[in-house]
C-alpha atoms as a PDB file:
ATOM      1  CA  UNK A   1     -59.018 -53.129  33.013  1.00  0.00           C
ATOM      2  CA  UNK A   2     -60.583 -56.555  31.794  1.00  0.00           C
ATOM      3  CA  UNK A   3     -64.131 -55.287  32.880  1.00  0.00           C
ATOM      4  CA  UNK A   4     -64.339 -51.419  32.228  1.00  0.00           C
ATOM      5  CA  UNK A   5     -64.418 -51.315  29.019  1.00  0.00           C
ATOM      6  CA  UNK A   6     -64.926 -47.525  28.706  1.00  0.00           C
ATOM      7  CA  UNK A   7     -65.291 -44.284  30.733  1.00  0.00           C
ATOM      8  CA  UNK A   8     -69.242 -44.854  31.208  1.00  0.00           C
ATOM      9  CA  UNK A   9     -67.871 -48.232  32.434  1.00  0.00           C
ATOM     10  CA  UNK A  10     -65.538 -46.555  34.962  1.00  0.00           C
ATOM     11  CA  UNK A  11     -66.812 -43.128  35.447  1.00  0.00           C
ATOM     12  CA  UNK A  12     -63.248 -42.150  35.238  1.00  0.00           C
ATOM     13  CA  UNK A  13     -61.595 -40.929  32.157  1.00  0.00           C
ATOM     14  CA  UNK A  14     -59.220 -43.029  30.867  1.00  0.00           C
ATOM     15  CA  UNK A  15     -58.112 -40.889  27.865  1.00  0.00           C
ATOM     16  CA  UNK A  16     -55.279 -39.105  28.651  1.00  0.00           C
ATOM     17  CA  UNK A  17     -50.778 -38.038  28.059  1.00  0.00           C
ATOM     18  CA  UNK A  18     -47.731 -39.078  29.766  1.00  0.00           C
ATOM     19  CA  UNK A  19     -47.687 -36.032  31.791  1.00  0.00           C
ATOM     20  CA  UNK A  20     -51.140 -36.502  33.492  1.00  0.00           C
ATOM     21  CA  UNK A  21     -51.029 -36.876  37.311  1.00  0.00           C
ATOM     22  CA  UNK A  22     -52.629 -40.553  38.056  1.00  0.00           C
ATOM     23  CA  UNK A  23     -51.492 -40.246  41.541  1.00  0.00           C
ATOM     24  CA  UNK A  24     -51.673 -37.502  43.599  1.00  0.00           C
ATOM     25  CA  UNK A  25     -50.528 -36.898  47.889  1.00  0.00           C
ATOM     26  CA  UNK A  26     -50.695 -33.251  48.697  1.00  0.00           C
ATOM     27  CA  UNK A  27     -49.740 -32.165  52.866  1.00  0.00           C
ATOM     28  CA  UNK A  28     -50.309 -35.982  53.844  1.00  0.00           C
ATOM     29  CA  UNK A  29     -49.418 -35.507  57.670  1.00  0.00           C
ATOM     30  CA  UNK A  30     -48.936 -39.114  59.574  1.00  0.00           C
ATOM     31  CA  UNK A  31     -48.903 -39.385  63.204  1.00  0.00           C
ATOM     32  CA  UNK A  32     -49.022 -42.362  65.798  1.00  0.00           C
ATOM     33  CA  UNK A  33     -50.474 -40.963  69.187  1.00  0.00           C
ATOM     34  CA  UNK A  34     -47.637 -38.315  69.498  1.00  0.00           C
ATOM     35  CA  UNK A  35     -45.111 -39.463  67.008  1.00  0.00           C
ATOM     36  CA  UNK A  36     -45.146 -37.969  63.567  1.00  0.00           C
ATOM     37  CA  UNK A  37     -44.335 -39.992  60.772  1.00  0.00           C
ATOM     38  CA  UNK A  38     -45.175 -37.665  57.626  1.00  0.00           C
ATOM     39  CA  UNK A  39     -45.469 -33.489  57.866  1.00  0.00           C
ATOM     40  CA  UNK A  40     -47.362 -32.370  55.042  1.00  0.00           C
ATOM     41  CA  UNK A  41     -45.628 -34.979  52.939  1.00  0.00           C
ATOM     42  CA  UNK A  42     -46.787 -33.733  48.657  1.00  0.00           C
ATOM     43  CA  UNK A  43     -45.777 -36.339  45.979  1.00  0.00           C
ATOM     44  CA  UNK A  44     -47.150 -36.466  41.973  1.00  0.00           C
ATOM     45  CA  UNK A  45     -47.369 -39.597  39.764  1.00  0.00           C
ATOM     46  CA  UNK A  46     -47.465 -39.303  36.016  1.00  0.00           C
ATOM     47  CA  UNK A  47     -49.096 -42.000  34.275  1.00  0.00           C
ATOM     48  CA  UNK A  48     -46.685 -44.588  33.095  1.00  0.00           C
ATOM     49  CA  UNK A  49     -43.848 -43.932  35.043  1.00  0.00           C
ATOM     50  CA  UNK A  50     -42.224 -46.643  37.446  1.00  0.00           C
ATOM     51  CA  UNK A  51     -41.647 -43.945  40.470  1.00  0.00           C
ATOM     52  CA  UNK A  52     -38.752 -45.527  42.879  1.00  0.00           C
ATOM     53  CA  UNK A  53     -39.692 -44.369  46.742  1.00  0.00           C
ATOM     54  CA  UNK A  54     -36.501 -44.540  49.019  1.00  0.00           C
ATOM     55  CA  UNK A  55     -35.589 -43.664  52.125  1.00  0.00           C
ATOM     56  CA  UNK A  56     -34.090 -44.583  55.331  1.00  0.00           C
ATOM     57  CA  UNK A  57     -35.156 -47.791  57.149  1.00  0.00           C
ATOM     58  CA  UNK A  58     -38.402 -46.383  59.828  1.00  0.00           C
ATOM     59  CA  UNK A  59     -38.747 -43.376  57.870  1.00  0.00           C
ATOM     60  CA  UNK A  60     -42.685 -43.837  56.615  1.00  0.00           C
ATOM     61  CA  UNK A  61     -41.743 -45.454  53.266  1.00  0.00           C
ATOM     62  CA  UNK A  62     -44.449 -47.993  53.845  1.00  0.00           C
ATOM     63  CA  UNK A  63     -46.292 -46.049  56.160  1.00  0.00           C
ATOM     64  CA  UNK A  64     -47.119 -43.448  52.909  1.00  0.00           C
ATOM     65  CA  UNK A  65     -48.035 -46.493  50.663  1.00  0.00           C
ATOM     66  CA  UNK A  66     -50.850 -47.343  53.465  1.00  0.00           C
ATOM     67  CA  UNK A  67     -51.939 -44.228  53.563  1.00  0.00           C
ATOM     68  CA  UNK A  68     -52.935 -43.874  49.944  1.00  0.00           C
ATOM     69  CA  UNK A  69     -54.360 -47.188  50.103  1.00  0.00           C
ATOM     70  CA  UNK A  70     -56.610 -45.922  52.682  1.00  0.00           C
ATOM     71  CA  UNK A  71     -55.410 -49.015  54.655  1.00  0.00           C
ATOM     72  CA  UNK A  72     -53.543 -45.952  57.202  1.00  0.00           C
ATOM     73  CA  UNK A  73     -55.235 -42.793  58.590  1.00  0.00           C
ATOM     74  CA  UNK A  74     -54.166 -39.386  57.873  1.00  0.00           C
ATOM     75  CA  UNK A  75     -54.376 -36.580  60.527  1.00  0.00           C
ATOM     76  CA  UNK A  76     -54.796 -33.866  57.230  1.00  0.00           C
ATOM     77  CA  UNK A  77     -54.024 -33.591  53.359  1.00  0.00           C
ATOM     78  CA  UNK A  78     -55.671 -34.666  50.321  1.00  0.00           C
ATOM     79  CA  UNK A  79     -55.138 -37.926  48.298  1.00  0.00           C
ATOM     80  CA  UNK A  80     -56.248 -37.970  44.637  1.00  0.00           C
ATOM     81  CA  UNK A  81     -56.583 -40.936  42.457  1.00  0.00           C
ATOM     82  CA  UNK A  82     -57.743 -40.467  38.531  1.00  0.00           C
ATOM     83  CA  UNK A  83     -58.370 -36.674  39.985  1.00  0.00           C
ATOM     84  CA  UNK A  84     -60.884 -38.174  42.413  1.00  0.00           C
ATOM     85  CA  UNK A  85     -60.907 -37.177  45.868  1.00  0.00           C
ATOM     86  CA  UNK A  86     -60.916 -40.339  47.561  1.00  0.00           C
ATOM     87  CA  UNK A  87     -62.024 -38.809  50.705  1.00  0.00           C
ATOM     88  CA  UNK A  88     -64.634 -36.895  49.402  1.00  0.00           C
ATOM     89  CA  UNK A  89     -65.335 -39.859  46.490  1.00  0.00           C
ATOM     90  CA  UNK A  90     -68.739 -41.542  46.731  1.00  0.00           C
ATOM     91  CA  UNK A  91     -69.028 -45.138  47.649  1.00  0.00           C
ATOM     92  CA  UNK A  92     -69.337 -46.440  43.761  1.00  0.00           C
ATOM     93  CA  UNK A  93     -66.504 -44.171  42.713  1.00  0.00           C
ATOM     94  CA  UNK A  94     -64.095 -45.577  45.586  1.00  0.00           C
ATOM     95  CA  UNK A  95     -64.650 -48.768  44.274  1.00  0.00           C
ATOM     96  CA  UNK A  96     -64.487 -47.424  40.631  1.00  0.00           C
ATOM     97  CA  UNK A  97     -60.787 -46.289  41.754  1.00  0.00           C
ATOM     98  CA  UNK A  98     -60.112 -49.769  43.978  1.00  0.00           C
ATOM     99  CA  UNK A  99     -60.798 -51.877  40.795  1.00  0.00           C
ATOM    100  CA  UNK A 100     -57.670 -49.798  38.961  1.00  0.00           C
ATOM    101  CA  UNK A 101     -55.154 -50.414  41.772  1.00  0.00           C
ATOM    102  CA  UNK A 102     -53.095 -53.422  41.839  1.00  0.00           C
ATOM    103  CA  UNK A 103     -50.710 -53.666  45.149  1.00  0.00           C
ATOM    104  CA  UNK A 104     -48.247 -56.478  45.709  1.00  0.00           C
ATOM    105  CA  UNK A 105     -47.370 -56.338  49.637  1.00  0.00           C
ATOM    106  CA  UNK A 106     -44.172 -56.815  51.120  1.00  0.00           C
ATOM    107  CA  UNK A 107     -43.277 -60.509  51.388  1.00  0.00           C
ATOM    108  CA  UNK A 108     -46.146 -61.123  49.094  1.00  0.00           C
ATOM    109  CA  UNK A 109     -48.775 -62.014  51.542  1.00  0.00           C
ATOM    110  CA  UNK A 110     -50.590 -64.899  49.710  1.00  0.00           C
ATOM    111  CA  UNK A 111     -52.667 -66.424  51.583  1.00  0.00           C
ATOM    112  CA  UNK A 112     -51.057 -69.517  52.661  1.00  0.00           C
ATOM    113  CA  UNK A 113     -54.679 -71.950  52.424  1.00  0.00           C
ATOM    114  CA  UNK A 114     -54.953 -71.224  48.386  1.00  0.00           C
ATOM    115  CA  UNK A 115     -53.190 -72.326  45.624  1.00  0.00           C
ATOM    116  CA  UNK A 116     -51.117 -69.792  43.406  1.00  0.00           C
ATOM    117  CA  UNK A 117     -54.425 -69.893  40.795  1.00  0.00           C
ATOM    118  CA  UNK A 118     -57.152 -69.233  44.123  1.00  0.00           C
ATOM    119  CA  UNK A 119     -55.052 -66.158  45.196  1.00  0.00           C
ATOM    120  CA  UNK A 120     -54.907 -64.676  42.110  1.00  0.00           C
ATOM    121  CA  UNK A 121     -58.372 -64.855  41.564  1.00  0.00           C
ATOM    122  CA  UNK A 122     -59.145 -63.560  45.356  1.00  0.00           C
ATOM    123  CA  UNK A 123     -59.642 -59.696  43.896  1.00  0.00           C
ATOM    124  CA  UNK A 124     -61.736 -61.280  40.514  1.00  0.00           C
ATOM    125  CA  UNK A 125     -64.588 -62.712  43.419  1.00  0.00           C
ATOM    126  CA  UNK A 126     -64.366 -60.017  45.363  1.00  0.00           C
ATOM    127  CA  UNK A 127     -64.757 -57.087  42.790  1.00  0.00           C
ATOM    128  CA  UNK A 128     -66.258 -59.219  39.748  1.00  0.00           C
ATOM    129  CA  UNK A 129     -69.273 -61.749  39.122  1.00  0.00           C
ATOM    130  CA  UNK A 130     -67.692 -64.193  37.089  1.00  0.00           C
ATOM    131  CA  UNK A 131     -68.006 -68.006  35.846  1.00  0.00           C
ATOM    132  CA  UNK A 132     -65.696 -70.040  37.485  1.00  0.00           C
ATOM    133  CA  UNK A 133     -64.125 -71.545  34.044  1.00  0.00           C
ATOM    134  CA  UNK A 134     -63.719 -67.222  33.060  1.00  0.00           C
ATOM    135  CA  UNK A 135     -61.881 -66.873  36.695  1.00  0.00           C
ATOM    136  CA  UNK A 136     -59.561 -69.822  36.202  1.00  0.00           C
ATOM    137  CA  UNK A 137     -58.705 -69.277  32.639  1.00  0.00           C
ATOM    138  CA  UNK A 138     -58.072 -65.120  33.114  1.00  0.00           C
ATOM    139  CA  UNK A 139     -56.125 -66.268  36.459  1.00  0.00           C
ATOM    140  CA  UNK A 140     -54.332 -68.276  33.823  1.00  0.00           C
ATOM    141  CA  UNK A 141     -53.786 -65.847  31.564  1.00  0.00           C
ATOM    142  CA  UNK A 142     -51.991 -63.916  34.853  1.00  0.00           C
ATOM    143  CA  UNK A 143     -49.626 -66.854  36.002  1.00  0.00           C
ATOM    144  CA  UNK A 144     -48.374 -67.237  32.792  1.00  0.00           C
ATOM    145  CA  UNK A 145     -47.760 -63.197  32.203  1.00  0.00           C
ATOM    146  CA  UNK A 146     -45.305 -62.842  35.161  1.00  0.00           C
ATOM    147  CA  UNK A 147     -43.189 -65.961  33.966  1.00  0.00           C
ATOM    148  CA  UNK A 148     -44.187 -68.491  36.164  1.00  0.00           C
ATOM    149  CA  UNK A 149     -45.222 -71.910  34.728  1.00  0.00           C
ATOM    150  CA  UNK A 150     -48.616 -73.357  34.491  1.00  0.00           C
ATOM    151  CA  UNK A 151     -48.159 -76.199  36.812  1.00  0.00           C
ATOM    152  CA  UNK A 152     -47.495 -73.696  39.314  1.00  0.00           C
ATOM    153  CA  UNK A 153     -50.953 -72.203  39.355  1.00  0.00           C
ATOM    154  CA  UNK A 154     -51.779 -75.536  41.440  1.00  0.00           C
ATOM    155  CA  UNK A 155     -49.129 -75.175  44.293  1.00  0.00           C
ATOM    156  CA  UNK A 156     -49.259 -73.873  47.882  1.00  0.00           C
ATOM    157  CA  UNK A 157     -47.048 -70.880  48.422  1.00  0.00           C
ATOM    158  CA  UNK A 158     -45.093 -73.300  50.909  1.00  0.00           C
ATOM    159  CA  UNK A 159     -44.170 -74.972  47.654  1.00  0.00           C
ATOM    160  CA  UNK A 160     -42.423 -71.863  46.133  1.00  0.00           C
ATOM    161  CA  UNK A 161     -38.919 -70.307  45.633  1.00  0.00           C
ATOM    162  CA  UNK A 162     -38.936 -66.380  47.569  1.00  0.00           C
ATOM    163  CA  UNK A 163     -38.753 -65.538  43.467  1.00  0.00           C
ATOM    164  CA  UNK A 164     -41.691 -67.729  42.708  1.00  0.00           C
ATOM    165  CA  UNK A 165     -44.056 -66.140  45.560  1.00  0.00           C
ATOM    166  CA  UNK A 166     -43.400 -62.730  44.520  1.00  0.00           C
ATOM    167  CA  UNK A 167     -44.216 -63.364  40.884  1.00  0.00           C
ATOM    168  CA  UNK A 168     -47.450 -64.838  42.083  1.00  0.00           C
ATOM    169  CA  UNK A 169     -48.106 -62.122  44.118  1.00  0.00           C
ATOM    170  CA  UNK A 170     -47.888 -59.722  41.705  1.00  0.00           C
ATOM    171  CA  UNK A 171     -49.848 -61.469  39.203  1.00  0.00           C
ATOM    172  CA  UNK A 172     -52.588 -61.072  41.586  1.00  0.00           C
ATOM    173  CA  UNK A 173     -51.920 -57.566  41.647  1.00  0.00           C
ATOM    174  CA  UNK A 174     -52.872 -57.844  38.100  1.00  0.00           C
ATOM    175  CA  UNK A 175     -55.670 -59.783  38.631  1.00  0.00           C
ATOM    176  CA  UNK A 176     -58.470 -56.490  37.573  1.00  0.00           C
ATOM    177  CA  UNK A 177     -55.606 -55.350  34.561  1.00  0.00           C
ATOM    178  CA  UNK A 178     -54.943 -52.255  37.193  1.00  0.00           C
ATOM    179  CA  UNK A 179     -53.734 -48.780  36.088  1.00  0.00           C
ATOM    180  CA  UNK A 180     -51.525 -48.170  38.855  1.00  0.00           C
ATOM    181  CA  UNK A 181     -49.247 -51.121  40.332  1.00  0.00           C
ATOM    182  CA  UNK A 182     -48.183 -50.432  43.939  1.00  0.00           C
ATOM    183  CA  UNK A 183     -45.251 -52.730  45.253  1.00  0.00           C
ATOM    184  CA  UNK A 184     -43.950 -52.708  48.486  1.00  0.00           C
ATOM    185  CA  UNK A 185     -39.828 -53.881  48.300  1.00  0.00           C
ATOM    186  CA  UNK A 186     -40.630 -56.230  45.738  1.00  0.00           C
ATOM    187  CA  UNK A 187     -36.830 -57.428  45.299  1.00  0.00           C
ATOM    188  CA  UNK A 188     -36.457 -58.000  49.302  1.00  0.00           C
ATOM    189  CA  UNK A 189     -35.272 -61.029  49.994  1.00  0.00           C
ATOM    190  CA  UNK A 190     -34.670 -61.892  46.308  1.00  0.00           C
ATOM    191  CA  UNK A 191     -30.826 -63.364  45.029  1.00  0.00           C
ATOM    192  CA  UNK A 192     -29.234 -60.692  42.679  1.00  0.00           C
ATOM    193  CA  UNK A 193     -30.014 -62.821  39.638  1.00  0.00           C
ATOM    194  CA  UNK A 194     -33.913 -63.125  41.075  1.00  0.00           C
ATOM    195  CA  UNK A 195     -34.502 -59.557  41.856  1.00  0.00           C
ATOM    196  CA  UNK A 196     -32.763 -58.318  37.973  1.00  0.00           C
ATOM    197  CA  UNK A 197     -35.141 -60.654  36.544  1.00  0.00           C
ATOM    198  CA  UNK A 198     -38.269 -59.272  38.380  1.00  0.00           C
ATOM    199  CA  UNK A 199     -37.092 -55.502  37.511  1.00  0.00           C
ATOM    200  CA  UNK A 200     -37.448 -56.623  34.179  1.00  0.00           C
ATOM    201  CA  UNK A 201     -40.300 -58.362  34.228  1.00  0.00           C
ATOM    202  CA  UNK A 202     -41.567 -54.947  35.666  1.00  0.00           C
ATOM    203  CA  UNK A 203     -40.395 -52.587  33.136  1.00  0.00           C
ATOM    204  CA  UNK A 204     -41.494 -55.368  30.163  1.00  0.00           C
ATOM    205  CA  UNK A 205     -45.534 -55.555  32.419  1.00  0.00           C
ATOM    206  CA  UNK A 206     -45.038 -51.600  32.489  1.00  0.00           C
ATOM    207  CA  UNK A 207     -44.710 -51.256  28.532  1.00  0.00           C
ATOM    208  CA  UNK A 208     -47.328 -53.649  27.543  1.00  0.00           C
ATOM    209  CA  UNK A 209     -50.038 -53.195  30.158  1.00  0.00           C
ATOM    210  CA  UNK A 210     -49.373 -49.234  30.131  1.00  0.00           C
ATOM    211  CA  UNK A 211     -49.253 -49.571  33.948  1.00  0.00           C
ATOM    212  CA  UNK A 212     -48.312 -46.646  36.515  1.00  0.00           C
ATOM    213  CA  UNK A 213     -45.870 -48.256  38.630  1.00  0.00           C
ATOM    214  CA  UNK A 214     -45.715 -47.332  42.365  1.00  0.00           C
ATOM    215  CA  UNK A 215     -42.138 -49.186  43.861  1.00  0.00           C
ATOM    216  CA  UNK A 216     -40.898 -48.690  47.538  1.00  0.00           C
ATOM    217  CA  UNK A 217     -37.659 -50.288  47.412  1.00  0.00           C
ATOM    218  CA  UNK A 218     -33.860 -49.967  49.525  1.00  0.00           C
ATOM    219  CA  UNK A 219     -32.538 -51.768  46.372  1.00  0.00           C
ATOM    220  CA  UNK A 220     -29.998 -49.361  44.501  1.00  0.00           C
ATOM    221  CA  UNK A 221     -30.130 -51.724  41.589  1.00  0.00           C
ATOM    222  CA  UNK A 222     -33.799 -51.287  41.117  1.00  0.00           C
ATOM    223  CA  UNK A 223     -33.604 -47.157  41.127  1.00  0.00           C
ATOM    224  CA  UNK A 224     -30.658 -47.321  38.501  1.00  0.00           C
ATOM    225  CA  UNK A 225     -32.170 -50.031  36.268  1.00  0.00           C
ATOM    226  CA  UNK A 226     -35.991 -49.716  35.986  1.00  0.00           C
ATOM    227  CA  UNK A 227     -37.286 -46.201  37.775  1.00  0.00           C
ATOM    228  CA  UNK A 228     -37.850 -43.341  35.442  1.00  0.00           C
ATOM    229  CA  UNK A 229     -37.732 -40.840  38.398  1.00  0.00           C
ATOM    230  CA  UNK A 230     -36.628 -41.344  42.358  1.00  0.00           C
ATOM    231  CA  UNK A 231     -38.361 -39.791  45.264  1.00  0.00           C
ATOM    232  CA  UNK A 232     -36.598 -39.480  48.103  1.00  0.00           C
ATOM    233  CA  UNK A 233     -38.136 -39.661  52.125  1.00  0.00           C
ATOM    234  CA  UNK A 234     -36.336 -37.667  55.228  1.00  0.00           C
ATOM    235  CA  UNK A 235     -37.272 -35.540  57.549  1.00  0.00           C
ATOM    236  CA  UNK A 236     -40.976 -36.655  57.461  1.00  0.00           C
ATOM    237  CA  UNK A 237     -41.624 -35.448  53.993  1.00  0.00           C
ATOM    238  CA  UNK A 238     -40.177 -35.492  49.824  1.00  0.00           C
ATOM    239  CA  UNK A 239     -36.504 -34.161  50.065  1.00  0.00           C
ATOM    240  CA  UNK A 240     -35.429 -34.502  46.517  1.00  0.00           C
ATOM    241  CA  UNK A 241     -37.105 -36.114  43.456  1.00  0.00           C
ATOM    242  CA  UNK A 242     -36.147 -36.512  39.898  1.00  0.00           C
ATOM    243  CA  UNK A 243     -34.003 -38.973  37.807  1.00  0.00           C
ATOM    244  CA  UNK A 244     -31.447 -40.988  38.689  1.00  0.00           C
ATOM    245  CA  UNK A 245     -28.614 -38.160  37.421  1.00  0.00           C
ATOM    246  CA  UNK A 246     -30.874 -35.533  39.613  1.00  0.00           C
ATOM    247  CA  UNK A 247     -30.174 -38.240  42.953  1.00  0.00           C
ATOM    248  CA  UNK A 248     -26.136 -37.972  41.692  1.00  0.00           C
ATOM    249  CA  UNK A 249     -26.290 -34.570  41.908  1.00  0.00           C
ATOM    250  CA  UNK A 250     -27.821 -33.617  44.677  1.00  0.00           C
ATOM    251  CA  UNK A 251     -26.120 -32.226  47.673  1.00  0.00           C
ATOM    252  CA  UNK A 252     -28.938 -33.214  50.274  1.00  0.00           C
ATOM    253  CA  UNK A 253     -26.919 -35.269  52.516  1.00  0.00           C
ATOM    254  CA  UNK A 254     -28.474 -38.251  52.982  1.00  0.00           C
ATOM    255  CA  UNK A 255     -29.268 -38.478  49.021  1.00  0.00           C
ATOM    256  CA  UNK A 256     -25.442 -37.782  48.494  1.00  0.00           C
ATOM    257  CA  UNK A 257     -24.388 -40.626  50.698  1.00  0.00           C
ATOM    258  CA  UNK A 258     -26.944 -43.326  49.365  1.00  0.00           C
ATOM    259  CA  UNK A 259     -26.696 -42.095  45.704  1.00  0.00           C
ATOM    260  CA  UNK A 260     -23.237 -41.594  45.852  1.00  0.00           C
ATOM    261  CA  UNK A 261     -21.582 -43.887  47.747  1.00  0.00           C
ATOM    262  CA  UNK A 262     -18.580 -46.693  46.736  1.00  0.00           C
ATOM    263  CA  UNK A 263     -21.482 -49.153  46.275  1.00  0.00           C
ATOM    264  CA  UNK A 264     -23.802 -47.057  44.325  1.00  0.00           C
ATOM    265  CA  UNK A 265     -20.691 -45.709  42.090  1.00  0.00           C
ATOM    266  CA  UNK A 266     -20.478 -48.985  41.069  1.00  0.00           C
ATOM    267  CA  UNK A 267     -23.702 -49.459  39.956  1.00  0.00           C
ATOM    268  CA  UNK A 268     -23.387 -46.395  37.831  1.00  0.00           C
ATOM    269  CA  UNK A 269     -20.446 -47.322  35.902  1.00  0.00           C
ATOM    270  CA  UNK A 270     -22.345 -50.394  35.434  1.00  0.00           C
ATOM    271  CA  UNK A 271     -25.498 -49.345  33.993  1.00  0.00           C
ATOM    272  CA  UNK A 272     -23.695 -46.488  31.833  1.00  0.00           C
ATOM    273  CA  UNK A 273     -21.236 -49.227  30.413  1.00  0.00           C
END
């Protein structure tokens, strides 16, 4: 991150393989007044994966993303972030573990009153104390790493293409230089030529920042080109996760018919081609 600068910086350790668990949802149960929405839902992260999160349209997709964010309640389960408790974290470790999560909402949520360059630096005032030439030049530094150009820090988000807002909105997700990335259906919305280009841009920000990438996403395009493993909602928990060839295999039903269907054979023989 651009402040921590070191474990005693953090109090987390940063140090550590592919196969460590960055992320980690264990019996998350969801309700709403009588209506479950998770049942001891349990889901892993490795650090530096992109993980794609599918699953039917109602099913708790976003609903799981809140809850790790704290922004939802659970009824019961633990949440783990850097092997931190959050429940049980102290007030200086929570936001220790805040500062190291970037999240890019659905629809991007800027906030409609600042300029592209003011919402990016919205998480540097409220986490940091910097100058204000530091903030504009490192909110800069952001526009220009998700591709958009600089005379675009200076405009409204009424004056952007759909493309254009969710590029901003993710470089304020990138605002702190976060460990994990959360994005919530980051390609809705987006033309076909829009939405490759931002799965790209993903993939390239996942290689160079060594980012943990979080994606709940519908978009079959997304899970075949730029997700290292799938995890698939129904039935109020995980049914299947594992690669892409683990989603063509399975029998689960619902997996079979979104994995497998004419449309996503088609992506297939694309992306093997």
């Amino acid at each position: 991150m651009a402040m921590q600068g070191s474990e005693e910086a953090t109090g987390i350790a940063d140090e550590a393989d592919e196969d460590e668990i960055v992320l980690s949802a264990h019996d998350i149960t969801v309700s709403f007044g009588d209506k479950v929405i998770l049942d001891k839902l349990s889901l892993d992260i490795r650090r530096g994966e992109i993980l794609g999160f599918v699953g039917a349209s109602g099913a708790g997709k976003s609903v799981l993303l809140r809850t790790i964010l704290s922004l939802t309640p659970k009824q019961s389960g633990t949440i783990k972030l850097f092997g931190v408790d959050v429940e049980k974290a102290s007030e200086r470790e929570r936001l220790r573990i805040d500062m190291r999560l970037g999240v890019l909402f659905q629809h991007g949520a800027l906030f409609s009153a600042l300029t592209v360059l003011e919402n990016v630096q919205v998480p540097m005032r409220e986490y940091l104390d910097l100058p204000r030439k530091l903030m504009d030049e490192l909110a800069m530094l952001k526009v220009e790493l998700v591709g958009l150009p600089p005379d675009a820090a200076q405009k409204f988000p009424s004056e952007l293409s759909g493309g254009m807002i969710k590029r901003a909105a993710l470089a304020r997700a990138l605002a702190l230089d976060p460990d994990i990335v959360f994005l919530d259906e980051p390609t809705s919305g987006l033309d076909p030529i829009s939405a490759a280009e931002f799965d790209e841009l993903v993939v390239k920000l996942r290689d160079t920042m060594d980012l943990t990438v979080y994606m709940v996403t519908h978009d079959l395009d997304t899970l075949f080109t730029a997700c290292d493993r799938v995890a698939v909602l129904g039935k109020k928990k995980v049914l299947v996760e594992g690669t892409i060839d683990d989603m063509l295999k399975s029998e689960e039903p619902w997996v079979k018919s979104y994995f497998r269907g004419k449309r996503a054979r088609q992506l297939d023989l694309a992306a093997r081609a």
